[in-house]
ModelCIF file with pLDDT and N, C-alpha, C, O atoms, coordinates in Angstrom:
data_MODEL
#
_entry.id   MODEL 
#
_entity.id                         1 
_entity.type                       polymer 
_entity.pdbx_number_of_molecules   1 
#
_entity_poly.entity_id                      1 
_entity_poly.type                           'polypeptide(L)' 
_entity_poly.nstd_linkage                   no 
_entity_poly.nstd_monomer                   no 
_entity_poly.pdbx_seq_one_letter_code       
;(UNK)(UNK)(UNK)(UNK)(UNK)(UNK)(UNK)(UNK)(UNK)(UNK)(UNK)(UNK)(UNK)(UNK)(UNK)(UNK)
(UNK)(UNK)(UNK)(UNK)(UNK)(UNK)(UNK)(UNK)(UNK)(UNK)(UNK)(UNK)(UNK)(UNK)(UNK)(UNK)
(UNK)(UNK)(UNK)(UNK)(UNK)(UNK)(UNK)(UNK)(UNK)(UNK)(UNK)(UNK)(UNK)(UNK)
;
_entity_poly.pdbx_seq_one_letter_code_can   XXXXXXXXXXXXXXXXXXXXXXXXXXXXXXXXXXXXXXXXXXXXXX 
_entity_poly.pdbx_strand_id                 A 
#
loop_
_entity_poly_seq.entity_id 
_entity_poly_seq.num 
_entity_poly_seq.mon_id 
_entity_poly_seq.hetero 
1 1  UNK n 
1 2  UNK n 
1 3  UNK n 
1 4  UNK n 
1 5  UNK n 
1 6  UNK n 
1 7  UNK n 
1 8  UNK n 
1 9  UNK n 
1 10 UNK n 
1 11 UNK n 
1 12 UNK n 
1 13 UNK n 
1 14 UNK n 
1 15 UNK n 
1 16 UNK n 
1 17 UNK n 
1 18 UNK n 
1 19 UNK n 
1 20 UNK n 
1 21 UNK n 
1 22 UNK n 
1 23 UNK n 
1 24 UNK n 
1 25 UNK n 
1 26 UNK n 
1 27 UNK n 
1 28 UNK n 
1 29 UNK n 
1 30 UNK n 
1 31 UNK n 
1 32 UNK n 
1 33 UNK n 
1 34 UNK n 
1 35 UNK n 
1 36 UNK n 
1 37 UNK n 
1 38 UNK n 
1 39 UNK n 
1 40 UNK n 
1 41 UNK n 
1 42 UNK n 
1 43 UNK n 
1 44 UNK n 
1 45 UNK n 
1 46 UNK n 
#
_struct_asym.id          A 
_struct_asym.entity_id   1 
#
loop_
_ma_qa_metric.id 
_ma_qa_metric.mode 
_ma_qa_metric.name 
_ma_qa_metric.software_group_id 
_ma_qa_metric.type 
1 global pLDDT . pLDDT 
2 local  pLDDT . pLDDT 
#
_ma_qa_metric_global.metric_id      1 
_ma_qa_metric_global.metric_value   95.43 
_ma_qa_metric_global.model_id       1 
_ma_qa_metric_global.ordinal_id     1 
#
loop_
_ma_qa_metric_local.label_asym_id 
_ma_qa_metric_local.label_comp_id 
_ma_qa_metric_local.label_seq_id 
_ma_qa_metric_local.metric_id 
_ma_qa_metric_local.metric_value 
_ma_qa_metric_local.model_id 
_ma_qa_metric_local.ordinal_id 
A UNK 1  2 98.00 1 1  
A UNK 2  2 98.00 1 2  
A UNK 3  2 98.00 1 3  
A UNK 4  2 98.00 1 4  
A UNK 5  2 98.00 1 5  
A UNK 6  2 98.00 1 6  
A UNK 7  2 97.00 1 7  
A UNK 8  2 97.00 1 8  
A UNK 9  2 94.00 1 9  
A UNK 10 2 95.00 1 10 
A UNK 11 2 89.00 1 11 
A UNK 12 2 91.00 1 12 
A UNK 13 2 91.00 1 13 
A UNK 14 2 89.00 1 14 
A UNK 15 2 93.00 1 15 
A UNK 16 2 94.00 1 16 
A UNK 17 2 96.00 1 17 
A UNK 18 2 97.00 1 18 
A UNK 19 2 98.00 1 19 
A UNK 20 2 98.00 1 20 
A UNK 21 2 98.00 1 21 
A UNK 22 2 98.00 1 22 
A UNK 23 2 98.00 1 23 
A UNK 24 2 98.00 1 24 
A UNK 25 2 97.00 1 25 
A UNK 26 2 97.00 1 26 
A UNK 27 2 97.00 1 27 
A UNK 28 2 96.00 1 28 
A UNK 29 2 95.00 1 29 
A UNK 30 2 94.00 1 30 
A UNK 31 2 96.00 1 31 
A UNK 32 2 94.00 1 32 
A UNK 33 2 94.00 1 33 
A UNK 34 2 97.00 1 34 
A UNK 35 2 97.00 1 35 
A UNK 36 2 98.00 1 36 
A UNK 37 2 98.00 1 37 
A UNK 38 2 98.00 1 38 
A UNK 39 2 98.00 1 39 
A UNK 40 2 97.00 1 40 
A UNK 41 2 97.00 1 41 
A UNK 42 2 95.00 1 42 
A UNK 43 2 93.00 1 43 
A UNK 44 2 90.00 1 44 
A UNK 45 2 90.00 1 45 
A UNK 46 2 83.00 1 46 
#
loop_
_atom_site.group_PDB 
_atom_site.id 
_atom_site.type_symbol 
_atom_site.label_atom_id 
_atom_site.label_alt_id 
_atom_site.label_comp_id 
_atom_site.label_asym_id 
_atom_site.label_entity_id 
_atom_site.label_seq_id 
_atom_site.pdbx_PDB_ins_code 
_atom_site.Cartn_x 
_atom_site.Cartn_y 
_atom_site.Cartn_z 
_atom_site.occupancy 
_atom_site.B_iso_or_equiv 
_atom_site.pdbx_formal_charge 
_atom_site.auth_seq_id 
_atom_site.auth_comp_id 
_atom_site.auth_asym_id 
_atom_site.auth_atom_id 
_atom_site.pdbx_PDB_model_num 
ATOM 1   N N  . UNK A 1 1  ? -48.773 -109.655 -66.737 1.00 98.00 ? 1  UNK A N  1 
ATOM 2   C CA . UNK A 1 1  ? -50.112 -110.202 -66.933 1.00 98.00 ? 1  UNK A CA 1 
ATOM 3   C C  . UNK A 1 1  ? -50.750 -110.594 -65.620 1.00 98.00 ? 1  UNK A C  1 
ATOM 4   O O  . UNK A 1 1  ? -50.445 -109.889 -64.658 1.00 98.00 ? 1  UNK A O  1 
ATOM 5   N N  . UNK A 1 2  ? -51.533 -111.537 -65.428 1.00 98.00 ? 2  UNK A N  1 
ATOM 6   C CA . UNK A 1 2  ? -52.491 -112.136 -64.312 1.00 98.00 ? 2  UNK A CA 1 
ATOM 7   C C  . UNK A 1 2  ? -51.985 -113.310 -64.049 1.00 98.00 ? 2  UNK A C  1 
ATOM 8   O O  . UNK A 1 2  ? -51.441 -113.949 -64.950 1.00 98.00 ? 2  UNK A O  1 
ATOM 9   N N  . UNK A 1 3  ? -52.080 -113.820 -62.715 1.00 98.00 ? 3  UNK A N  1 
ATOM 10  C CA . UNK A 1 3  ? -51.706 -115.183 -62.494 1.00 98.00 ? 3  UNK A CA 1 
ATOM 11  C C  . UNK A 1 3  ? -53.470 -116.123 -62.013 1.00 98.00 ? 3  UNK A C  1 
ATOM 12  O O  . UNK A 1 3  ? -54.410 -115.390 -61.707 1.00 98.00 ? 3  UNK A O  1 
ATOM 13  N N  . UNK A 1 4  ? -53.644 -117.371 -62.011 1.00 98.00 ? 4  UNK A N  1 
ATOM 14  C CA . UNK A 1 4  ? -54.495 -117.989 -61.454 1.00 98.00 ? 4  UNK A CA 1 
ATOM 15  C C  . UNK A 1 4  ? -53.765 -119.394 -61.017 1.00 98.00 ? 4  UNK A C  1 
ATOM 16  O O  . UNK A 1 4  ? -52.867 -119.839 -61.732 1.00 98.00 ? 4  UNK A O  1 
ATOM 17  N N  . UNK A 1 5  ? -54.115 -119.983 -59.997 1.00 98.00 ? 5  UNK A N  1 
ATOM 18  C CA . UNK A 1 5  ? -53.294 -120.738 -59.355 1.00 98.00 ? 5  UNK A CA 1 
ATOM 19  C C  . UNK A 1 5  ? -54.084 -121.501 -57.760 1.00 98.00 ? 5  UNK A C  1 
ATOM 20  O O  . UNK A 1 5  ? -54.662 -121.018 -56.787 1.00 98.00 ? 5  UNK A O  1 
ATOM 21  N N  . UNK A 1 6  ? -53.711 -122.877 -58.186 1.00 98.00 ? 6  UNK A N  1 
ATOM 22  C CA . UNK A 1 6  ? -54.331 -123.797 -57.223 1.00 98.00 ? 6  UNK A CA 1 
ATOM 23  C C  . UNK A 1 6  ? -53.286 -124.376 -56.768 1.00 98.00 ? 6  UNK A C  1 
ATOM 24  O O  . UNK A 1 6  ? -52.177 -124.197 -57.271 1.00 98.00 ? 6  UNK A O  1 
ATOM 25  N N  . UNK A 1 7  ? -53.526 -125.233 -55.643 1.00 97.00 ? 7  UNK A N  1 
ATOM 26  C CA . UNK A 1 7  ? -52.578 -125.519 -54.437 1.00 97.00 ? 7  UNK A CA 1 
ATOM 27  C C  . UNK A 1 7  ? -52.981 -126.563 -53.275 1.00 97.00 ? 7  UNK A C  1 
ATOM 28  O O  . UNK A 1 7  ? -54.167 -126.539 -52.943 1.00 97.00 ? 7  UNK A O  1 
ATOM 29  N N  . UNK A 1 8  ? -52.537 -127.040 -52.934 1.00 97.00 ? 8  UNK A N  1 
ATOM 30  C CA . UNK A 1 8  ? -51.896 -127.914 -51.476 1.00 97.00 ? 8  UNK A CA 1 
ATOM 31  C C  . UNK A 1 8  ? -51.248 -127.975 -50.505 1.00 97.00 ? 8  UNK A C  1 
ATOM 32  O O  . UNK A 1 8  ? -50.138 -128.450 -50.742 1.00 97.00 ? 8  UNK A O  1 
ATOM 33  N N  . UNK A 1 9  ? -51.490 -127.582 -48.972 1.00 94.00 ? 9  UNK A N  1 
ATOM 34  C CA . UNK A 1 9  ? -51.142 -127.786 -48.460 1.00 94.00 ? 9  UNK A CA 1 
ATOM 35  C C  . UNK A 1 9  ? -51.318 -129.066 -47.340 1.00 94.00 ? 9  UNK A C  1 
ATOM 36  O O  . UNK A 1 9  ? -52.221 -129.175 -46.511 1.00 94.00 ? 9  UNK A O  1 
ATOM 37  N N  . UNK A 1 10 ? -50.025 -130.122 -47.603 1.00 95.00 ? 10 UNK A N  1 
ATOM 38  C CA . UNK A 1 10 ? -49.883 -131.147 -46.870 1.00 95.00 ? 10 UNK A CA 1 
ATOM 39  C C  . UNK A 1 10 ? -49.117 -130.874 -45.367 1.00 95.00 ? 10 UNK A C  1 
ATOM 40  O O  . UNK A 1 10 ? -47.910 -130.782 -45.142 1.00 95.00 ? 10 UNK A O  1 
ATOM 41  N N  . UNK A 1 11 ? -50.251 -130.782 -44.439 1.00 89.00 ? 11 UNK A N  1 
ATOM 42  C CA . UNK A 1 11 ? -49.840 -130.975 -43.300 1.00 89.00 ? 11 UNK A CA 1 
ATOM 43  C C  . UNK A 1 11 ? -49.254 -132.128 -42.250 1.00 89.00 ? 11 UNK A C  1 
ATOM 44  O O  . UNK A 1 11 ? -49.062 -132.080 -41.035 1.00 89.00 ? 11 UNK A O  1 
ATOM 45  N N  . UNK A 1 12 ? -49.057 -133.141 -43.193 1.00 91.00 ? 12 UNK A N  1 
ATOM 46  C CA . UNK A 1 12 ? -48.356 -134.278 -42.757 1.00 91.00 ? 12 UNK A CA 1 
ATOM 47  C C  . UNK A 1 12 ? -46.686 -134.006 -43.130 1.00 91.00 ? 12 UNK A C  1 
ATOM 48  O O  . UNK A 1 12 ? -45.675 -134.235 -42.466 1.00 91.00 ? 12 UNK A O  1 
ATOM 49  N N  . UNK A 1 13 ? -46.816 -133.603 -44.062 1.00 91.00 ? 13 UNK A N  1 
ATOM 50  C CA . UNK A 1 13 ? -44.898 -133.296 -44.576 1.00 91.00 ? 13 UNK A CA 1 
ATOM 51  C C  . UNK A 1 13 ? -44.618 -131.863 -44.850 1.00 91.00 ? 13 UNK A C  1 
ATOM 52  O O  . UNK A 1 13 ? -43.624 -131.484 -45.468 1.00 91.00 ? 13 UNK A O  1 
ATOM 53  N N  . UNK A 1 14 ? -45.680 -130.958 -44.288 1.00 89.00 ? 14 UNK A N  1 
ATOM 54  C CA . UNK A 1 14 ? -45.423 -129.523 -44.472 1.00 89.00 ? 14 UNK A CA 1 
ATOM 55  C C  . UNK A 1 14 ? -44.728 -129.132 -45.596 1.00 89.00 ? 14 UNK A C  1 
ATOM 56  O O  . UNK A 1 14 ? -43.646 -128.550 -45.521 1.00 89.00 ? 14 UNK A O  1 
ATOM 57  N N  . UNK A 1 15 ? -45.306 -129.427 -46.692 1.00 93.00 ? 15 UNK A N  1 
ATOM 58  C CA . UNK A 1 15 ? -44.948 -128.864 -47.857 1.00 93.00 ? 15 UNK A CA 1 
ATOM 59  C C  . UNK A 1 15 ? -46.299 -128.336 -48.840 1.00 93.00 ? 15 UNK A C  1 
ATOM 60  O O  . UNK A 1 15 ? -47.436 -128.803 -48.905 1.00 93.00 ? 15 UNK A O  1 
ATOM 61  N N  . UNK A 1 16 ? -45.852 -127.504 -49.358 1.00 94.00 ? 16 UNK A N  1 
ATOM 62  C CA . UNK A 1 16 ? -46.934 -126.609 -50.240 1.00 94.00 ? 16 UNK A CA 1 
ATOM 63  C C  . UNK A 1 16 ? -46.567 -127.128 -51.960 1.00 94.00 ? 16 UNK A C  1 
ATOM 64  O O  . UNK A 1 16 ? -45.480 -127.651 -52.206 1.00 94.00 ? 16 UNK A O  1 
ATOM 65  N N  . UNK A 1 17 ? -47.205 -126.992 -52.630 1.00 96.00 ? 17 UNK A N  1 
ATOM 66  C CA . UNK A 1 17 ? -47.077 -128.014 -53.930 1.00 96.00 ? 17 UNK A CA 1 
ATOM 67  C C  . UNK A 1 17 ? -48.504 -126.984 -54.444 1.00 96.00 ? 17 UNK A C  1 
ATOM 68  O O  . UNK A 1 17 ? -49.551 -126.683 -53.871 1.00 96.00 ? 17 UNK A O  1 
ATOM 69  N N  . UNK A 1 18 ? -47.962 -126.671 -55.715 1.00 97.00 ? 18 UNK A N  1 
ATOM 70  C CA . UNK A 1 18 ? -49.011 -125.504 -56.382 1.00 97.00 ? 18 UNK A CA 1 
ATOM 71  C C  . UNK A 1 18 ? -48.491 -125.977 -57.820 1.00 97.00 ? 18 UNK A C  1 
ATOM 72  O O  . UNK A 1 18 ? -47.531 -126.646 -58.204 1.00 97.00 ? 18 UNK A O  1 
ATOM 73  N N  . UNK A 1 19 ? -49.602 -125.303 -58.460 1.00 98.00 ? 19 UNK A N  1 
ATOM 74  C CA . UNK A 1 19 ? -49.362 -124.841 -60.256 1.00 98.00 ? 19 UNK A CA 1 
ATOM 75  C C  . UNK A 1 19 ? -50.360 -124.158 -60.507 1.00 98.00 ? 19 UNK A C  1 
ATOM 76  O O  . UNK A 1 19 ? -51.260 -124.197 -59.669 1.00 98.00 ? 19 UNK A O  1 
ATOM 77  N N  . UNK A 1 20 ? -50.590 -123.124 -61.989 1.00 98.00 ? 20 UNK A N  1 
ATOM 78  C CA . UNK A 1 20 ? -51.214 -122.271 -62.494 1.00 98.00 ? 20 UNK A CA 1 
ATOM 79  C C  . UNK A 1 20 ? -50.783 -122.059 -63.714 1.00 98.00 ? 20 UNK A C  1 
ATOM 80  O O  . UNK A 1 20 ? -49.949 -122.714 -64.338 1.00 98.00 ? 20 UNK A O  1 
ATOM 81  N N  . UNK A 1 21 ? -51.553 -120.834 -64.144 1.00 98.00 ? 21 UNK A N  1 
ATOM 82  C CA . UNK A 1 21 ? -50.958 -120.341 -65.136 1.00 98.00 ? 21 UNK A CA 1 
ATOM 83  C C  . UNK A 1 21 ? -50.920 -118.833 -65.464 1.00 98.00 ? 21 UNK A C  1 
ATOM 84  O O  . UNK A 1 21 ? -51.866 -118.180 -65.025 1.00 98.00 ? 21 UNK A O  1 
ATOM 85  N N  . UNK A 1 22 ? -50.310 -118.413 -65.918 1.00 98.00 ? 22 UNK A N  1 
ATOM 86  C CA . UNK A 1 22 ? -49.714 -116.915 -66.685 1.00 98.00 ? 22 UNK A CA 1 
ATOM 87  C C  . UNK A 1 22 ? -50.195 -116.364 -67.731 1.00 98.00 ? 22 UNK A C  1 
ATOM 88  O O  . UNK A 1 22 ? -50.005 -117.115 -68.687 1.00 98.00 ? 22 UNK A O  1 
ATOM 89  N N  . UNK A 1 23 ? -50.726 -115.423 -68.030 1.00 98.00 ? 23 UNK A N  1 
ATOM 90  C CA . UNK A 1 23 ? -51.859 -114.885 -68.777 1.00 98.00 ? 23 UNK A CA 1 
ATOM 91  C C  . UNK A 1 23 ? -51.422 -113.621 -69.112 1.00 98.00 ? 23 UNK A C  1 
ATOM 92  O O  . UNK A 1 23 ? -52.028 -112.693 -68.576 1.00 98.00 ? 23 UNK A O  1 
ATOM 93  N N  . UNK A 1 24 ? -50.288 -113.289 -70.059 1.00 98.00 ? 24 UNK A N  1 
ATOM 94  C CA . UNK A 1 24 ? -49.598 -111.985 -70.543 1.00 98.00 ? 24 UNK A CA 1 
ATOM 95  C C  . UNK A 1 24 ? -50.530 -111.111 -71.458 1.00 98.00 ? 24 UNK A C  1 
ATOM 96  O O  . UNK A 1 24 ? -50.987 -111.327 -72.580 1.00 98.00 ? 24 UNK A O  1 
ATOM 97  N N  . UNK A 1 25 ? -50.663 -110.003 -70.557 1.00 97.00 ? 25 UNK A N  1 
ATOM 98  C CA . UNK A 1 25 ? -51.609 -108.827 -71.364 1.00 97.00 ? 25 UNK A CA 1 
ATOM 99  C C  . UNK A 1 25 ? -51.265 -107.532 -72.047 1.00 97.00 ? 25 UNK A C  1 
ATOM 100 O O  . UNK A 1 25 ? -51.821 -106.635 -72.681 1.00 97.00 ? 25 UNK A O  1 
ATOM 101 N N  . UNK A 1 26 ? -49.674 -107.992 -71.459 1.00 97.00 ? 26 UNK A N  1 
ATOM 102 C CA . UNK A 1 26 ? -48.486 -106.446 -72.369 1.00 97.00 ? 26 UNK A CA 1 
ATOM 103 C C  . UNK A 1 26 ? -47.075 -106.931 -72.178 1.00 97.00 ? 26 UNK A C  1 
ATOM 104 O O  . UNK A 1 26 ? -46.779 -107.953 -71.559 1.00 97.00 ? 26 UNK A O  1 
ATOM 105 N N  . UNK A 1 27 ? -46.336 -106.213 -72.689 1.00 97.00 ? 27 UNK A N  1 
ATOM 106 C CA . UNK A 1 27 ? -45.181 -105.774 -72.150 1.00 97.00 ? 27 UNK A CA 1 
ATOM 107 C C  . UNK A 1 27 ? -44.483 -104.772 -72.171 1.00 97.00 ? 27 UNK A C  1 
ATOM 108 O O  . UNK A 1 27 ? -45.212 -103.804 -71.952 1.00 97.00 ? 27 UNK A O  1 
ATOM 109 N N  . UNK A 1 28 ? -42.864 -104.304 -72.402 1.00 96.00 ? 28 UNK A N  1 
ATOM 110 C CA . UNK A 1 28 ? -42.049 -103.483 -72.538 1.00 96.00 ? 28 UNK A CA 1 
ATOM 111 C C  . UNK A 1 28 ? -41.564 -103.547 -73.129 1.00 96.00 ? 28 UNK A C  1 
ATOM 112 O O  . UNK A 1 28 ? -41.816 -104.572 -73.762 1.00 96.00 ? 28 UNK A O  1 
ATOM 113 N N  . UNK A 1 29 ? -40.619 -102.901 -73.598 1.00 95.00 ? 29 UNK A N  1 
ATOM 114 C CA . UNK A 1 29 ? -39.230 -103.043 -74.632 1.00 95.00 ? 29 UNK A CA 1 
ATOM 115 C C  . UNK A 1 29 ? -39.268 -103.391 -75.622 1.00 95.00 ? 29 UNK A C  1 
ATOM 116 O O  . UNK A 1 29 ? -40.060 -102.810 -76.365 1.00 95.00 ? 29 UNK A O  1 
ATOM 117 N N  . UNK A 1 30 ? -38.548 -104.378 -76.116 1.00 94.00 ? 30 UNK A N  1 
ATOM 118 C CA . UNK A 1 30 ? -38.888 -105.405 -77.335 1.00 94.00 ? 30 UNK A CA 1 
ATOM 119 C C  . UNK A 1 30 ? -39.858 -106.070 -77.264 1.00 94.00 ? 30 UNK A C  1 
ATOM 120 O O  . UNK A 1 30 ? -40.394 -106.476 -78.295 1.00 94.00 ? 30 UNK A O  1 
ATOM 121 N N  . UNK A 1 31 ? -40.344 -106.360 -76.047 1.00 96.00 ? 31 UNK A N  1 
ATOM 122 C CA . UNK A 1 31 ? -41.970 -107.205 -76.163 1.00 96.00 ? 31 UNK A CA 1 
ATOM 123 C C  . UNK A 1 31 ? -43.049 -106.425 -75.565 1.00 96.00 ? 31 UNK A C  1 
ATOM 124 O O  . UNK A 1 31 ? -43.688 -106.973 -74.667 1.00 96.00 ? 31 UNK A O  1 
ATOM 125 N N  . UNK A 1 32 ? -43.366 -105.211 -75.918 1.00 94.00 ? 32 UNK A N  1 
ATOM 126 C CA . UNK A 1 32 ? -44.138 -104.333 -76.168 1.00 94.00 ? 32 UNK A CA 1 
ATOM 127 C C  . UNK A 1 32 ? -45.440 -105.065 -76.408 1.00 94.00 ? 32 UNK A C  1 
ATOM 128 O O  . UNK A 1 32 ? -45.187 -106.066 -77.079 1.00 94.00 ? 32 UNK A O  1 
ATOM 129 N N  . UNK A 1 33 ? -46.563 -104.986 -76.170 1.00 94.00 ? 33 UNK A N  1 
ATOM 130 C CA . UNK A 1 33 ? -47.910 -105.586 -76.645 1.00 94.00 ? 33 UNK A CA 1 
ATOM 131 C C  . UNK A 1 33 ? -48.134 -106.921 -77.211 1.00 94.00 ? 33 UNK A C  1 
ATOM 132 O O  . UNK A 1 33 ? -48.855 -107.382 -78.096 1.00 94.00 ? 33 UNK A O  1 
ATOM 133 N N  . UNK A 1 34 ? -47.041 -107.497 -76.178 1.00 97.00 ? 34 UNK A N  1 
ATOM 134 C CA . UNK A 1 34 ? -46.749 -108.944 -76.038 1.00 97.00 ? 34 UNK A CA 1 
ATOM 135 C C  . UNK A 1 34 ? -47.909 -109.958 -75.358 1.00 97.00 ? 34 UNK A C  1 
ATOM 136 O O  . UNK A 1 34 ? -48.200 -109.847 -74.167 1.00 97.00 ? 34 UNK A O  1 
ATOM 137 N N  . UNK A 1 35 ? -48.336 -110.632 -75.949 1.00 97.00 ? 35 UNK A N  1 
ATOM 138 C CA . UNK A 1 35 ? -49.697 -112.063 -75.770 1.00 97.00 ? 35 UNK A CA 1 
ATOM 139 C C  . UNK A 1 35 ? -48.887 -113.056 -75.550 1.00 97.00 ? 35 UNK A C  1 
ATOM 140 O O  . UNK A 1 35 ? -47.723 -113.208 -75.922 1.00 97.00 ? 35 UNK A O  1 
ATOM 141 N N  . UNK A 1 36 ? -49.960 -114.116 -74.560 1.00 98.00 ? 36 UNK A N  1 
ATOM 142 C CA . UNK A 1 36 ? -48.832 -115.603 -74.511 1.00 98.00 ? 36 UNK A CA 1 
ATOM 143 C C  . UNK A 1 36 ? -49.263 -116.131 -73.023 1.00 98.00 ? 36 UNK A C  1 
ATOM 144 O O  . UNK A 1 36 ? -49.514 -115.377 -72.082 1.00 98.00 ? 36 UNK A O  1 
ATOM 145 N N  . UNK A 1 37 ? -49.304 -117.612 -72.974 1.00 98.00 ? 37 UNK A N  1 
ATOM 146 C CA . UNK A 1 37 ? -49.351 -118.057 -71.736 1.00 98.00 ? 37 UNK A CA 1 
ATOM 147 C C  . UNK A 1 37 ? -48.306 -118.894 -71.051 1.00 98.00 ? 37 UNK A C  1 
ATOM 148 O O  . UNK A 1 37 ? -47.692 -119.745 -71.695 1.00 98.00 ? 37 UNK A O  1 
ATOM 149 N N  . UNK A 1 38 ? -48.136 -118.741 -70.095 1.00 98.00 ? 38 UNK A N  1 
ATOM 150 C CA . UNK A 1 38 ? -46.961 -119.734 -69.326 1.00 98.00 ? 38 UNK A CA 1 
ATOM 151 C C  . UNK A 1 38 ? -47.752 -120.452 -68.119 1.00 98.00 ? 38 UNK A C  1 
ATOM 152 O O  . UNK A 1 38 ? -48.658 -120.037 -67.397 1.00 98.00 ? 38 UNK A O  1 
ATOM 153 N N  . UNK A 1 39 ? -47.101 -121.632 -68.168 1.00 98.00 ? 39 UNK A N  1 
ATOM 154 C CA . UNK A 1 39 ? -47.760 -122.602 -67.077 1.00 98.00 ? 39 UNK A CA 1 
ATOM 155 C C  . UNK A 1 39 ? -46.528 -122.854 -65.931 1.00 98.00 ? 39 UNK A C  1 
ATOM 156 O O  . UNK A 1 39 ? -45.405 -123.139 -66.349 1.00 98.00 ? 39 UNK A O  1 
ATOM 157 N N  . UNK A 1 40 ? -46.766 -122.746 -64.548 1.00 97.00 ? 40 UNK A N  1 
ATOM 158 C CA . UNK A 1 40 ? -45.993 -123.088 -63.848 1.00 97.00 ? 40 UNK A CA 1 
ATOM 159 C C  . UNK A 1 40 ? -46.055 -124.492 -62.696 1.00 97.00 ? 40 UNK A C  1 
ATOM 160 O O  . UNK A 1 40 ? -46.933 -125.292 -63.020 1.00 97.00 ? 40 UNK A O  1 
ATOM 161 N N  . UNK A 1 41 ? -45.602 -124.719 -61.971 1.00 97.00 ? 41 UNK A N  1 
ATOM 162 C CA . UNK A 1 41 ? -45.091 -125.898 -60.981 1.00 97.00 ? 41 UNK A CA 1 
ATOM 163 C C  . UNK A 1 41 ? -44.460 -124.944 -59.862 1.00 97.00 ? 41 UNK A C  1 
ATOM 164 O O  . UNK A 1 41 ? -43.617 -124.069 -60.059 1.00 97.00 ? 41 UNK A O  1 
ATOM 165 N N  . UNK A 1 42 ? -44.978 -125.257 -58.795 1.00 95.00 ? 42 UNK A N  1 
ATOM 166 C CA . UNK A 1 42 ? -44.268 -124.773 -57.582 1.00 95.00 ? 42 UNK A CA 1 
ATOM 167 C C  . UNK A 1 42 ? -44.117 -125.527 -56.318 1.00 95.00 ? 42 UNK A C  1 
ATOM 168 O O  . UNK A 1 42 ? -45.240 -125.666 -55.832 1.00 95.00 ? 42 UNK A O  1 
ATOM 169 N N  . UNK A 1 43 ? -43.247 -126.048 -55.611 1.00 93.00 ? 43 UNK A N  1 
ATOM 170 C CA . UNK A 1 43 ? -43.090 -126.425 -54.336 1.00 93.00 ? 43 UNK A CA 1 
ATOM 171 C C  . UNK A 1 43 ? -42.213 -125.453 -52.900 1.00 93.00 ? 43 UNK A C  1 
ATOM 172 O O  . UNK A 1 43 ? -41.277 -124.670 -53.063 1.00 93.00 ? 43 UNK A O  1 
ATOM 173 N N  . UNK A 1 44 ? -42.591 -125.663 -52.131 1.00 90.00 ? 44 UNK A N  1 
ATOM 174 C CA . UNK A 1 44 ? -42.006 -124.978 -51.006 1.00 90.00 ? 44 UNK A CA 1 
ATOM 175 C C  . UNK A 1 44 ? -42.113 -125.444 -49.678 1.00 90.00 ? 44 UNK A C  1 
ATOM 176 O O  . UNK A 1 44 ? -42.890 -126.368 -49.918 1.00 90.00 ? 44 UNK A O  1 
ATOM 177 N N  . UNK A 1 45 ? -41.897 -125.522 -48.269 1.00 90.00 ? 45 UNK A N  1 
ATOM 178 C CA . UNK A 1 45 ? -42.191 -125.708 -47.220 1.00 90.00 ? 45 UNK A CA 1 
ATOM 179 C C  . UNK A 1 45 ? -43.034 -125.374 -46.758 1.00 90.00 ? 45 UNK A C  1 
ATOM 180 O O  . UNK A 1 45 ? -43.609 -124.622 -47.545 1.00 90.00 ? 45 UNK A O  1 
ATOM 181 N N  . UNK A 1 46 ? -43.551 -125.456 -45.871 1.00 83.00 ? 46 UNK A N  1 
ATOM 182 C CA . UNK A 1 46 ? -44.189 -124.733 -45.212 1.00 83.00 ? 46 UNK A CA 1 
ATOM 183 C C  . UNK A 1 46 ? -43.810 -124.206 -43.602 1.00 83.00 ? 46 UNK A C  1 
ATOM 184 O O  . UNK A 1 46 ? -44.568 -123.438 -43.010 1.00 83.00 ? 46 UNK A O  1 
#
């Protein structure tokens, strides 16, 4: 599917700190013409 996704970067503690969400427009296999959203959380360094 598509992702959309906002974010932070803190240049005091060089870390990146994000979330979004997941926007499924198909799939494969058993989930063939599969719908559905997922929300995520992300951190990392920078």
């Amino acid at each position: 599917g598509n992702q959309i996704t906002t974010g932070l970067i803190d240049f005091n503690t060089f870390n990146v700190t994000s979330s979004g969400t997941v926007t499924f427009t198909g799939g494969s296999g058993q989930f063939e013409n599969a719908t559905g959203t997922f929300t995520f959380s992300q951190v990392q360094p920078l």
